[in-house]
Protein backbone atom coordinates (compact mmCIF):
# COMPACT_ATOMS: atom_id res chain seq x y z
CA UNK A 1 80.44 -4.32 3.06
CA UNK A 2 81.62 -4.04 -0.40
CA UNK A 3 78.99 -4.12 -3.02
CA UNK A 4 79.92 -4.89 -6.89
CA UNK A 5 79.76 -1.14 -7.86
CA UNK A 6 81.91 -0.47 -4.90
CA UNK A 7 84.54 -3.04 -6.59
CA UNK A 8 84.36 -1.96 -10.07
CA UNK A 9 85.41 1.63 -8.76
CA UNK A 10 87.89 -0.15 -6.48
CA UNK A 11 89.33 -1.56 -9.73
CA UNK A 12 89.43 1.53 -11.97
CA UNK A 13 91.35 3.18 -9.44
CA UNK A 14 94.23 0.39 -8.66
CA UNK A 15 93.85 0.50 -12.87
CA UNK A 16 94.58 4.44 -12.57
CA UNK A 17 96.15 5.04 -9.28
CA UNK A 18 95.28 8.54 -8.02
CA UNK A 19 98.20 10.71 -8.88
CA UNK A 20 99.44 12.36 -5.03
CA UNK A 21 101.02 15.83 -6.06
CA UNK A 22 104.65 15.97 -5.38
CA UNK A 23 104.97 18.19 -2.22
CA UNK A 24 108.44 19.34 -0.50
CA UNK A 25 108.74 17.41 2.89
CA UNK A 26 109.91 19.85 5.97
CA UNK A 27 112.65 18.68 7.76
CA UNK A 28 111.20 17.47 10.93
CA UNK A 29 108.85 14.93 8.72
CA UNK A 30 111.63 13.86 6.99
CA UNK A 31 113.41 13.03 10.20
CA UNK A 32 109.98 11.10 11.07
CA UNK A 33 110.04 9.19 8.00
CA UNK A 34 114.07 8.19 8.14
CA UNK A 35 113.81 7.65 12.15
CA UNK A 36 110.89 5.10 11.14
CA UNK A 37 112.84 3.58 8.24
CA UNK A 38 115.77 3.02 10.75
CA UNK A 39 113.35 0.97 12.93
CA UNK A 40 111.87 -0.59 10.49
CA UNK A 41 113.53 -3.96 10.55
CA UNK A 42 112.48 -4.48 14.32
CA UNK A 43 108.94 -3.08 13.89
CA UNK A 44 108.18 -5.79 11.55
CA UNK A 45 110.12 -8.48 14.35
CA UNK A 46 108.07 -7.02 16.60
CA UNK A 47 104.86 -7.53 14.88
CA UNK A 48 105.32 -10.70 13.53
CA UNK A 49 106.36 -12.06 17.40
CA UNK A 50 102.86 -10.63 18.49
CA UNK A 51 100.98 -12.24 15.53
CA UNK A 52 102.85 -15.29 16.40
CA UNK A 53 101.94 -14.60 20.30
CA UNK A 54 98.27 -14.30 19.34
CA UNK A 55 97.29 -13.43 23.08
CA UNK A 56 94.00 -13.05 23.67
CA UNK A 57 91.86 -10.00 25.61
CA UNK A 58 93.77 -9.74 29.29
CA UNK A 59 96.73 -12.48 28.61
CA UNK A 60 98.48 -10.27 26.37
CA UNK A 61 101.43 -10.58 28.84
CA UNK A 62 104.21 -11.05 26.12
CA UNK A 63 102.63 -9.20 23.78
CA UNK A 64 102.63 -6.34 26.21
CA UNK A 65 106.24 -7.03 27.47
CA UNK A 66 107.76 -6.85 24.00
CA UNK A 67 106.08 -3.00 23.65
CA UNK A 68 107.06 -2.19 26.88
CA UNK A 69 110.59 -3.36 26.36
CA UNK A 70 111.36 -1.51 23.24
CA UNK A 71 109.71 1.68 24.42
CA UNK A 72 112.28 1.52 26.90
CA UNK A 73 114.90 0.58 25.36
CA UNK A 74 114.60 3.60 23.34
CA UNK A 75 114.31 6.07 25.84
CA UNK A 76 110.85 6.16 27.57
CA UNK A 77 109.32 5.88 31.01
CA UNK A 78 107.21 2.75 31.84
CA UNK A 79 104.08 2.72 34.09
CA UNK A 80 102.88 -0.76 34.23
CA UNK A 81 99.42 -2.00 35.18
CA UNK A 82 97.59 0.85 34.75
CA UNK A 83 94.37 1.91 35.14
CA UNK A 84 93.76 -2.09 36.86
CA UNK A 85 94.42 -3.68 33.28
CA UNK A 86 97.41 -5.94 33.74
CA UNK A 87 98.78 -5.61 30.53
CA UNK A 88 98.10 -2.05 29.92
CA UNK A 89 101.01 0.82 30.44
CA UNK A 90 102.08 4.04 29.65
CA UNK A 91 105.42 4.59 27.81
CA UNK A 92 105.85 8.76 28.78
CA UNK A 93 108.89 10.98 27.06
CA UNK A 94 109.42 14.49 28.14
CA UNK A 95 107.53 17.12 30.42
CA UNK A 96 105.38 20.10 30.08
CA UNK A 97 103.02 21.32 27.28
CA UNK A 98 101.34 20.36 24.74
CA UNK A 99 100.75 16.55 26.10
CA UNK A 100 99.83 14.31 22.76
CA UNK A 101 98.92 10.25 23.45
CA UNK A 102 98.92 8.30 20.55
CA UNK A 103 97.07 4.39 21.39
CA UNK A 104 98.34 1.06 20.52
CA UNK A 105 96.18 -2.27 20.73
CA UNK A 106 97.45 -5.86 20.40
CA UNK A 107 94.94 -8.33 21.66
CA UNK A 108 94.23 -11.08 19.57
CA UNK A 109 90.34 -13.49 18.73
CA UNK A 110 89.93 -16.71 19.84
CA UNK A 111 89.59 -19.55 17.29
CA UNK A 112 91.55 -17.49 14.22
CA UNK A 113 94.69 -19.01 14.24
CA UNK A 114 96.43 -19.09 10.91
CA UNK A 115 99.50 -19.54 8.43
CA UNK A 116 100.89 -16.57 6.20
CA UNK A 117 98.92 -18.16 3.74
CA UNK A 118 96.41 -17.33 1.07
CA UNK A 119 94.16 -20.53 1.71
CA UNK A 120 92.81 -21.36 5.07
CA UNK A 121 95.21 -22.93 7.07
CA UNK A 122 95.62 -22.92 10.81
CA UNK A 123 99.00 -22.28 12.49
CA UNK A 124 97.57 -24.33 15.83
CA UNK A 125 93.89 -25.51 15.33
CA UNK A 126 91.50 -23.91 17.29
CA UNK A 127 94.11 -21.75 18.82
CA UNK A 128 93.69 -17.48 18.77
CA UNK A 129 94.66 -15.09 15.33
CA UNK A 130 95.26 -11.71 14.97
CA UNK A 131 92.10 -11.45 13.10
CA UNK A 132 91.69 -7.42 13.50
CA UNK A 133 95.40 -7.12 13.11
CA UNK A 134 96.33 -5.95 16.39
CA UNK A 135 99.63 -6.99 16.08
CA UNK A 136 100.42 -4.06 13.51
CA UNK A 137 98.26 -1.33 15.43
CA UNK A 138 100.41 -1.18 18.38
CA UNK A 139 103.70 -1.32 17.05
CA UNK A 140 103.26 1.04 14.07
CA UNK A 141 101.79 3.24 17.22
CA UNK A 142 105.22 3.23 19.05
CA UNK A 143 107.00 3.07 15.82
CA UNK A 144 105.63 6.45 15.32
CA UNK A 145 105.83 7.83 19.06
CA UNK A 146 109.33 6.89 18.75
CA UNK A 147 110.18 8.90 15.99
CA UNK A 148 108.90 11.63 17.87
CA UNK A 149 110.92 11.24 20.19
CA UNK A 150 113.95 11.29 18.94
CA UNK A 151 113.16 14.96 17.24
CA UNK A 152 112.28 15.67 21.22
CA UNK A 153 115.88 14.30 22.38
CA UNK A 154 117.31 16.58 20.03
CA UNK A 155 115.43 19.73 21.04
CA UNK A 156 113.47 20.20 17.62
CA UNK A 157 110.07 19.55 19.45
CA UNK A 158 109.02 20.20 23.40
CA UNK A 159 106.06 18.82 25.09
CA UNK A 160 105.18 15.58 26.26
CA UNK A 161 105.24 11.98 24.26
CA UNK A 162 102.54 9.41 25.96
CA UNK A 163 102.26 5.80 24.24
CA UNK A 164 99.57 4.23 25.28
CA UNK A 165 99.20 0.39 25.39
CA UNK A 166 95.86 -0.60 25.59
CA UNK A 167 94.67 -4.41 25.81
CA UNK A 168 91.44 -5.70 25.58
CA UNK A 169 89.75 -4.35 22.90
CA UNK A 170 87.79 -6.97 21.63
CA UNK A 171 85.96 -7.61 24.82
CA UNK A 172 85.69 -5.25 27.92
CA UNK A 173 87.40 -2.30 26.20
CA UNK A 174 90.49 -1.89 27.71
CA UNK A 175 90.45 1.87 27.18
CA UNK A 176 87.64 2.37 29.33
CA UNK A 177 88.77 0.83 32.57
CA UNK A 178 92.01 3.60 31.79
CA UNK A 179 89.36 6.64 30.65
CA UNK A 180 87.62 5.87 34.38
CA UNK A 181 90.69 5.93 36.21
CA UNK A 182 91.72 9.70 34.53
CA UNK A 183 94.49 8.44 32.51
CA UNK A 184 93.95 10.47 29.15
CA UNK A 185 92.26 13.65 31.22
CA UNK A 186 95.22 15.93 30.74
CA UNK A 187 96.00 14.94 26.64
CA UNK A 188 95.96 18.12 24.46
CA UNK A 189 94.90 15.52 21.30
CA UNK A 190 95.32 11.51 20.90
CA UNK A 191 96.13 9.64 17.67
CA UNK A 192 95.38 6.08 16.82
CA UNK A 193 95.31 3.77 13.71
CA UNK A 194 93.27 0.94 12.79
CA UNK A 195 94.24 -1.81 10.10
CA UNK A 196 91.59 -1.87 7.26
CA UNK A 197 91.11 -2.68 3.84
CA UNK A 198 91.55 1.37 2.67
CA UNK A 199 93.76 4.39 3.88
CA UNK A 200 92.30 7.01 5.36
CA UNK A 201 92.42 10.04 7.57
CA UNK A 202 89.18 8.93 9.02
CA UNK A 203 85.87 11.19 9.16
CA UNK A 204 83.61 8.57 10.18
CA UNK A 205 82.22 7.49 13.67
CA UNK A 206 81.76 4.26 14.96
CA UNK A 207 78.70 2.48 17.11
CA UNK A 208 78.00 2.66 20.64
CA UNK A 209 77.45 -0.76 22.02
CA UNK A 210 76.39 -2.24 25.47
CA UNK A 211 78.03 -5.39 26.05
CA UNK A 212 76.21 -7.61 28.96
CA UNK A 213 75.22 -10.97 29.79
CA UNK A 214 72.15 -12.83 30.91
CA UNK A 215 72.36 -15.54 33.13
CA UNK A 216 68.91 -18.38 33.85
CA UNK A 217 68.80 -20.21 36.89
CA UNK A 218 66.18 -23.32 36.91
CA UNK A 219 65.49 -26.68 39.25
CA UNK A 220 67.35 -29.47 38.39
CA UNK A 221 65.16 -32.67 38.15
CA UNK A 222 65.35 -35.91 36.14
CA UNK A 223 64.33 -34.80 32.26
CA UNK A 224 62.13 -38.18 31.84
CA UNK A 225 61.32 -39.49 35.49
CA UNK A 226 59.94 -36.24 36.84
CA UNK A 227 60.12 -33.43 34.95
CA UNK A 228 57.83 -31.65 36.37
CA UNK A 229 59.81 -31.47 39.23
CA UNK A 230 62.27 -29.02 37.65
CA UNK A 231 62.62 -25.85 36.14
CA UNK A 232 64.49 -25.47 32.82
CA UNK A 233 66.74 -22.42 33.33
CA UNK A 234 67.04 -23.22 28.91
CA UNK A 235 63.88 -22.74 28.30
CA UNK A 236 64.43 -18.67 29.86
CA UNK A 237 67.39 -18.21 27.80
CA UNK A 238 64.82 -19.97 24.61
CA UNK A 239 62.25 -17.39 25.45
CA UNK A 240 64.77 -14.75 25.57
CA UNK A 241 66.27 -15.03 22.30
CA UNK A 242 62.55 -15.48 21.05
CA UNK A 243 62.20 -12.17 22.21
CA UNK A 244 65.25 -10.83 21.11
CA UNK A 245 64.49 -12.09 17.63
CA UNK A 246 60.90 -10.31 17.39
CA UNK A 247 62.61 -7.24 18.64
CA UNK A 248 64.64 -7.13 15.16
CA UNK A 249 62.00 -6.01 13.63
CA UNK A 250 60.89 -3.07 15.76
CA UNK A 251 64.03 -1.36 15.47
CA UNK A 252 66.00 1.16 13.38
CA UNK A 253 67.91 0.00 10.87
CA UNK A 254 71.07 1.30 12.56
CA UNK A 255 70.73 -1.34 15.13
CA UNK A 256 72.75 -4.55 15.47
CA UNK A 257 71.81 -7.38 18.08
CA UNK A 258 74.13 -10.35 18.68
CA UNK A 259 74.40 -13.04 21.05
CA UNK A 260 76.40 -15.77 22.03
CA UNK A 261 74.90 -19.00 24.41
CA UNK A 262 77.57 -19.53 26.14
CA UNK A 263 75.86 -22.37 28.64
CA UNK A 264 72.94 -24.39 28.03
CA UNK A 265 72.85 -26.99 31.06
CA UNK A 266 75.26 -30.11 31.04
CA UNK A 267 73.73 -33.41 30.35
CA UNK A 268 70.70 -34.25 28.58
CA UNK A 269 68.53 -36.17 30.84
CA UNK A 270 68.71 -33.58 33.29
CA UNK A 271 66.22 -30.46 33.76
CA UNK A 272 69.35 -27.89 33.31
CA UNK A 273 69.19 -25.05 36.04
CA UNK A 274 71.59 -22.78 34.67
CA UNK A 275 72.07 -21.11 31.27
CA UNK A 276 74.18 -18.21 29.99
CA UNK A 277 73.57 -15.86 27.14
CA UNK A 278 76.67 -13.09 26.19
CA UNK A 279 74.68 -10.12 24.22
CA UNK A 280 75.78 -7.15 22.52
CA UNK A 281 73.62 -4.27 21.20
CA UNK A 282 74.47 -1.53 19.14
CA UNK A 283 73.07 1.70 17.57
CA UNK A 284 74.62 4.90 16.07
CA UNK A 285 74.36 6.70 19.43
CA UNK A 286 74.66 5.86 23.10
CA UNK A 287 71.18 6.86 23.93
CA UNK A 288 70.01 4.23 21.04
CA UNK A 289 71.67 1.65 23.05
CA UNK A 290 70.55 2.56 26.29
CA UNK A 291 67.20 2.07 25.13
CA UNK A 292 68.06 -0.99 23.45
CA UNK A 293 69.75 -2.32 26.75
CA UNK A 294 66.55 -1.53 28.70
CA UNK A 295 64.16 -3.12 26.29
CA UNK A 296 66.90 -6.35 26.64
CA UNK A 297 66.58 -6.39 30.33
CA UNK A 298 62.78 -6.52 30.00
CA UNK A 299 62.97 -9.53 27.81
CA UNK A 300 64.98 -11.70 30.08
CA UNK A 301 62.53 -10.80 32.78
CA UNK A 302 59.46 -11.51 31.03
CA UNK A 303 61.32 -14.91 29.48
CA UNK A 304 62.53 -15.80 33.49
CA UNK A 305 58.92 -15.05 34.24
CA UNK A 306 57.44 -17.31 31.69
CA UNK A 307 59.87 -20.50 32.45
CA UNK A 308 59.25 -19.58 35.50
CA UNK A 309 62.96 -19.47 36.96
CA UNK A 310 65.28 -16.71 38.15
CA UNK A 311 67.79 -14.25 36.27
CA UNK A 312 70.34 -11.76 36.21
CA UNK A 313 71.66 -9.35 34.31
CA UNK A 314 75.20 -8.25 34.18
CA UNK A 315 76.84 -5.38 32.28
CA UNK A 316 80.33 -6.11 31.09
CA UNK A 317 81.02 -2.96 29.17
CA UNK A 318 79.92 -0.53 26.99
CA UNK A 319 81.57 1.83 24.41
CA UNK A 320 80.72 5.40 23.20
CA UNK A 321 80.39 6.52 19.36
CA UNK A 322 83.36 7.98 18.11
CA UNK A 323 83.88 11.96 17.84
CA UNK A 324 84.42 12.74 14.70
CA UNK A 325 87.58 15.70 14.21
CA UNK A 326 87.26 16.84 10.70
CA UNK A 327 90.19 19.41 11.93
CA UNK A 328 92.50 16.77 13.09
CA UNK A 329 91.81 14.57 9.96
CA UNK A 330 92.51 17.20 7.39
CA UNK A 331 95.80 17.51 9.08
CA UNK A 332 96.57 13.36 9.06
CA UNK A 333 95.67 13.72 5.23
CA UNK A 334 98.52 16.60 4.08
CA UNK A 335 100.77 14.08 5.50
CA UNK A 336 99.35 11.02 4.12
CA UNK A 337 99.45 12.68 0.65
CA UNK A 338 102.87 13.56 1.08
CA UNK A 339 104.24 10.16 1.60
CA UNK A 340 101.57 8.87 -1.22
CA UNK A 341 100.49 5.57 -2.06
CA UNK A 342 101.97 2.33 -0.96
CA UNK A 343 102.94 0.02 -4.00
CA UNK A 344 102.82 -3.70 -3.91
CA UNK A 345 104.79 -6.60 -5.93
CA UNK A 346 103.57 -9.08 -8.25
CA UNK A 347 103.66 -11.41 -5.55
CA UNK A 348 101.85 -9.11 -2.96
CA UNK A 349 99.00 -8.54 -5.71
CA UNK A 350 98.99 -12.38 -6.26
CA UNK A 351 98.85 -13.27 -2.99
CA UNK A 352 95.77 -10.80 -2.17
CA UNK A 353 93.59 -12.39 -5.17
CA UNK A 354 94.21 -16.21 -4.01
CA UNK A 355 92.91 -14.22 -0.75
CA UNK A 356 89.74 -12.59 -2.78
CA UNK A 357 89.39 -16.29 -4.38
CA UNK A 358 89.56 -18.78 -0.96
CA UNK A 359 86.73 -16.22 0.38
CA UNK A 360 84.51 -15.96 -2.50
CA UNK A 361 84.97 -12.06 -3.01
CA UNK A 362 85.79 -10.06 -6.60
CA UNK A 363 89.90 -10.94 -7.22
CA UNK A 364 90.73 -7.33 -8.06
CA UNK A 365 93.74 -6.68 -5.28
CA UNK A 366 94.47 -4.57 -3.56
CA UNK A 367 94.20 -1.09 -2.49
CA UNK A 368 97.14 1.40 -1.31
CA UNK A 369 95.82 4.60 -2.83
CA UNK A 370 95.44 7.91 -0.84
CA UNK A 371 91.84 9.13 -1.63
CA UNK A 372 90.46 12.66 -0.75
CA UNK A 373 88.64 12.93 3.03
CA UNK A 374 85.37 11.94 2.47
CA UNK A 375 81.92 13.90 4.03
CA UNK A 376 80.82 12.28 7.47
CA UNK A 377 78.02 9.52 7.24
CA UNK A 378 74.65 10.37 9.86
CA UNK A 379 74.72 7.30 10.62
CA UNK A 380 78.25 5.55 10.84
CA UNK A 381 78.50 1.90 9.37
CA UNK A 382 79.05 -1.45 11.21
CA UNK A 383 81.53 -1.61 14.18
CA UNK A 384 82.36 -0.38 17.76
CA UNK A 385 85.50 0.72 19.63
CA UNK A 386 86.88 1.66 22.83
CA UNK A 387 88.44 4.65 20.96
CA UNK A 388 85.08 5.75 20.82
CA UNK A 389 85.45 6.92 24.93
CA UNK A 390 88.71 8.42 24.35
CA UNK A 391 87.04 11.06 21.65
CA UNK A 392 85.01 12.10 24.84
CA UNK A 393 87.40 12.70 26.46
CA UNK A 394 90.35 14.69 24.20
CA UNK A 395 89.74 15.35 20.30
CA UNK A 396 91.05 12.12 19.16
CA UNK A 397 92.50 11.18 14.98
CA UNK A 398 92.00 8.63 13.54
CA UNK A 399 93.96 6.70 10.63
CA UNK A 400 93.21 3.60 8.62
CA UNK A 401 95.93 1.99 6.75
CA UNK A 402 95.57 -0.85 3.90
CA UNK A 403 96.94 -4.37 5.73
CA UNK A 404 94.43 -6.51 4.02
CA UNK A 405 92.83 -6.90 -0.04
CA UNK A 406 89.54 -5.02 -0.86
CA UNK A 407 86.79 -7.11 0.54
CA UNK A 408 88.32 -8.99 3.23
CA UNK A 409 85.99 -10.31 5.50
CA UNK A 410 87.28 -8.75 9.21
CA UNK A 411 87.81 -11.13 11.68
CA UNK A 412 88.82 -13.93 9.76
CA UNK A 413 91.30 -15.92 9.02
CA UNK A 414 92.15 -13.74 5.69
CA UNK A 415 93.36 -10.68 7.85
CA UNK A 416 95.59 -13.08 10.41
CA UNK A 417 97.36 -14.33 7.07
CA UNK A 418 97.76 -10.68 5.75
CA UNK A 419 98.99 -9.53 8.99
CA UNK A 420 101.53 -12.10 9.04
CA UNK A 421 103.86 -10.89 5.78
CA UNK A 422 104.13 -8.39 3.92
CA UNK A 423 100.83 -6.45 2.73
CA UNK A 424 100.26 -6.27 6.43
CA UNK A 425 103.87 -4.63 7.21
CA UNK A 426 103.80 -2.43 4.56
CA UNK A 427 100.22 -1.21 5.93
CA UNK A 428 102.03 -0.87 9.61
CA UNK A 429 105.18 0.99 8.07
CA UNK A 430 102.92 3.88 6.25
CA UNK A 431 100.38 4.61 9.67
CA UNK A 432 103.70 4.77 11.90
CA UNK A 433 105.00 7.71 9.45
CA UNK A 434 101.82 9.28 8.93
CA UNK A 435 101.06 9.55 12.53
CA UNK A 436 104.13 10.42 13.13
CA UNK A 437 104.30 13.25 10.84
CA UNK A 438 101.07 14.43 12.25
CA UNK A 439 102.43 14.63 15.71
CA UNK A 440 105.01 16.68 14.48
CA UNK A 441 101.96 19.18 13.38
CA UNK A 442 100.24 18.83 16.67
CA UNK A 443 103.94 19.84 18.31
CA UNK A 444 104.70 22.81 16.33
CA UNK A 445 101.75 24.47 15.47
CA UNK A 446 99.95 25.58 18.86
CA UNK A 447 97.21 27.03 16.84
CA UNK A 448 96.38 23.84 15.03
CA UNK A 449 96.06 22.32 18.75
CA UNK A 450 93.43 24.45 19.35
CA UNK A 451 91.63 24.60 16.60
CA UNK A 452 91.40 21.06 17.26
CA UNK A 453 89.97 21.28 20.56
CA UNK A 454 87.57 23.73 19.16
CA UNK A 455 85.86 21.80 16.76
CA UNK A 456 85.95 18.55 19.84
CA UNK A 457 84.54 21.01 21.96
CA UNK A 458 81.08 22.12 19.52
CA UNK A 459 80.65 18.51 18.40
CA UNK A 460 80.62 17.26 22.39
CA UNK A 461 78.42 19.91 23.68
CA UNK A 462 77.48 19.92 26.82
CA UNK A 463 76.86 15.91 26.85
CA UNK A 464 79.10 14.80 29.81
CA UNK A 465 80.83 11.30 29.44
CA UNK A 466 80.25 8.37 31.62
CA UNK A 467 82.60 5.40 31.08
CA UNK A 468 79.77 2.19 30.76
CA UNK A 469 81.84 -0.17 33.15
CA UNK A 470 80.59 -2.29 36.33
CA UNK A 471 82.77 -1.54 39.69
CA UNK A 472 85.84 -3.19 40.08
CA UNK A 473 88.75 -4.26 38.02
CA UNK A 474 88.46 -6.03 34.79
CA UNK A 475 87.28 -9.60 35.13
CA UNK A 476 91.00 -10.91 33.88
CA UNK A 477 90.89 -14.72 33.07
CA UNK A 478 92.72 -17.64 35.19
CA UNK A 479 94.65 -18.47 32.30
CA UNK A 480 96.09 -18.29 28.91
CA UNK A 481 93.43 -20.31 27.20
């Protein structure tokens, strides 16, 4: 959250851009950065038919296909379906060592849908938005895997090339179902980007969460004739989120508890005998949340007890805190330095203040400077990811790229209308040749791969990782809507 002194700084810098020290450009990322301008054109098409797509968690069937279809078209292997997700795949190029996966999400949130507009204005009312700008993240992924590539087809790099598609991450973590089924086990090191308000070779973690739901089941009975015949399953999920609510204040300050009633019986003359709750905790670690969970689960058993109906409790998902690679981010920054800040127009600085305005924030612009890497938070702030199980797995690094002003709320309608011209494609254009470039590093350096692993190997320890998933597939929805 942006504070005032946070935006005064904000503004001294786009006052006094940080001057990037010209640096000569080897070869191989120059070939990176004129493979991606080449693409360029159809990255943006690409983008811009997901963001128009707006496919929710699971449905992101054409969202997936136009990935999948480019990825091939330009030279890679498909596996589709994979690890039980639908619309997840693997787009593989080449064979042997070193093995480096770079990620790609495009799932969009319900309710968000939106014009490429600065004022609020829905595309289809009530319809989904790329409100965490999804539709960039996965195609400035491939744009960069692609790019790679080609420097592979012409025998400058060896190794293999994985892009991985992953849906879902807004609700059951799509990278987990593919962690459980072993599908990032043999990575040497796996990239990913993440549109934000900032660029940044990222040295921060992110929350662990445990995503579940609670579910009331009372006696239905007429609500005036006999009441007292029934059994309100509401009145549960009411002493539940009493409970919930006391807990707030009983926990560290690190901790975030949400929920969502999803059902609250049907009609109101009748004593309702169901109810569902969706709830989400989240702490700094995964033994914070496991706590948290357990305290949760008493709740709804003391709140069944006291409305004196039955419950359940089911897990949907839960996500690990990111593993923070200092190594791997120092190496992301060289690169971002050496492609240095992204400019904007008159019109792209005009268009993010009438965004600042419509959503009450400071109207100072916004922000494509390339800051130094900044020293790792204890505690990491607000926000979870399924990325989060991948650093568990193989040393993962992570990028953030500008794509909406300073002080956009996330998850709004102000990132879908960003996402949808050209502050949002210029944000796309400089993570695909940044993470490109970095792959390059990861392909000809050997050392740097291991040095890498070293540092993911002292900050894991000797915890062992667990993906937080019920059995089964994903629950994947009987339609589009």
């Amino acid at each position: 959250m942006q504070n005032h002194r946070t935006n005064f700084f904000a503004l001294l810098c786009l006052a006094f851009p940080i001057l990037v020290s010209a640096q000569k450009i080897p070869a191989n990322k120059q070939a990176i950065i004129a493979s991606i301008e080449k693409h360029q054109d159809k990255l943006i098409e690409m983008s811009d038919q997901i963001w128009a797509y707006a496919e929710t968690a699971l449905q992101e069937h054409q969202s997936a296909k136009v990935l999948a279809d480019y990825a091939k078209a330009n030279g890679f292997k498909i596996e589709m379906g994979v690890g039980e997700v639908p619309t997840a795949f693997i787009a593989t190029y080449g064979s042997g060592k070193p093995i480096i996966g770079i990620m790609g999400e495009f799932d969009a949130l319900p309710g968000l849908s939106q014009q490429a507009t600065p004022d609020k204005k829905p595309l289809n009312e009530g319809e989904p938005g790329h409100g965490c700008g999804h539709n960039m993240f996965g195609v400035g992924s491939l744009g960069a895997a692609i790019a790679v590539k080609e420097l592979m087809e012409q025998g400058k790099l060896s190794g293999t090339l994985r892009f991985y598609a992953t849906p879902a991450e807004e609700t059951i973590g799509g990278k987990i179902y593919m962690a459980r089924a072993g599908l990032f086990d043999d990575l040497d090191v796996c990239l990913d980007w993440h549109p934000q308000a900032k660029i940044a070779a990222s040295t921060q973690s992110s929350q662990a969460l445990i995503d579940f739901r609670v579910q009331f089941y009372g006696k239905a009975a007429h609500a005036a004739f006999d009441p007292w015949n029934g059994s309100s399953a509401v009145d549960g999920l009411e002493f539940y989120t009493q409970g919930l609510n006391y807990l707030r204040e009983h926990v560290r300050p690190t901790v975030w508890i949400h929920y969502l009633i999803e059902k609250a019986g049907d009609v109101v003359n009748v004593v309702p005998e169901h109810a569902s709750i969706w709830t989400r905790v989240r702490d700094s670690h995964k033994e914070g949340v496991e706590v948290l969970f357990e305290r949760a689960k008493q709740i709804a058993e003391g709140a069944a007890k006291m409305a004196n109906v039955d419950y359940s409790v089911q897990l949907i998902s839960g996500m690990h805190e990111i593993i923070v690679n200092r190594t791997g981010a120092a190496v992301l920054q060289k690169n971002l330095e050496m492609l240095g800040p992204i400019t904007y127009t008159e019109e792209e600085i005009a268009f993010a203040n009438k965004i600042q305005e419509a959503t009450g924030k400071p109207q100072i612009g916004i922000d494509g400077n390339i800051y130094p890497l900044e020293d790792t938070k204890p505690d990491p702030p607000g926000g979870s990811t399924d990325v989060g199980d991948i650093s568990w797995i193989v040393p993962e690094i992570t990028l953030s790229a500008t794509t909406a002003p300073i002080g956009t709320p996330w998850h709004s309608w102000a990132v879908v209308a960003c996402g949808g011209m050209s502050i949002g494609h210029k944000g796309l254009v400089l993570a695909s040749k940044s993470l490109g470039m970095t792959m390059v590093d990861l392909f000809e350096q050997p050392q740097l791969i291991e040095a890498v692993k070293e540092e993911f190997k002292e900050r894991k320890g000797d915890k062992v990782y667990t993906p937080m998933l019920p059995p089964g597939p994903p629950p994947v929805p009987n339609s589009k809507k």
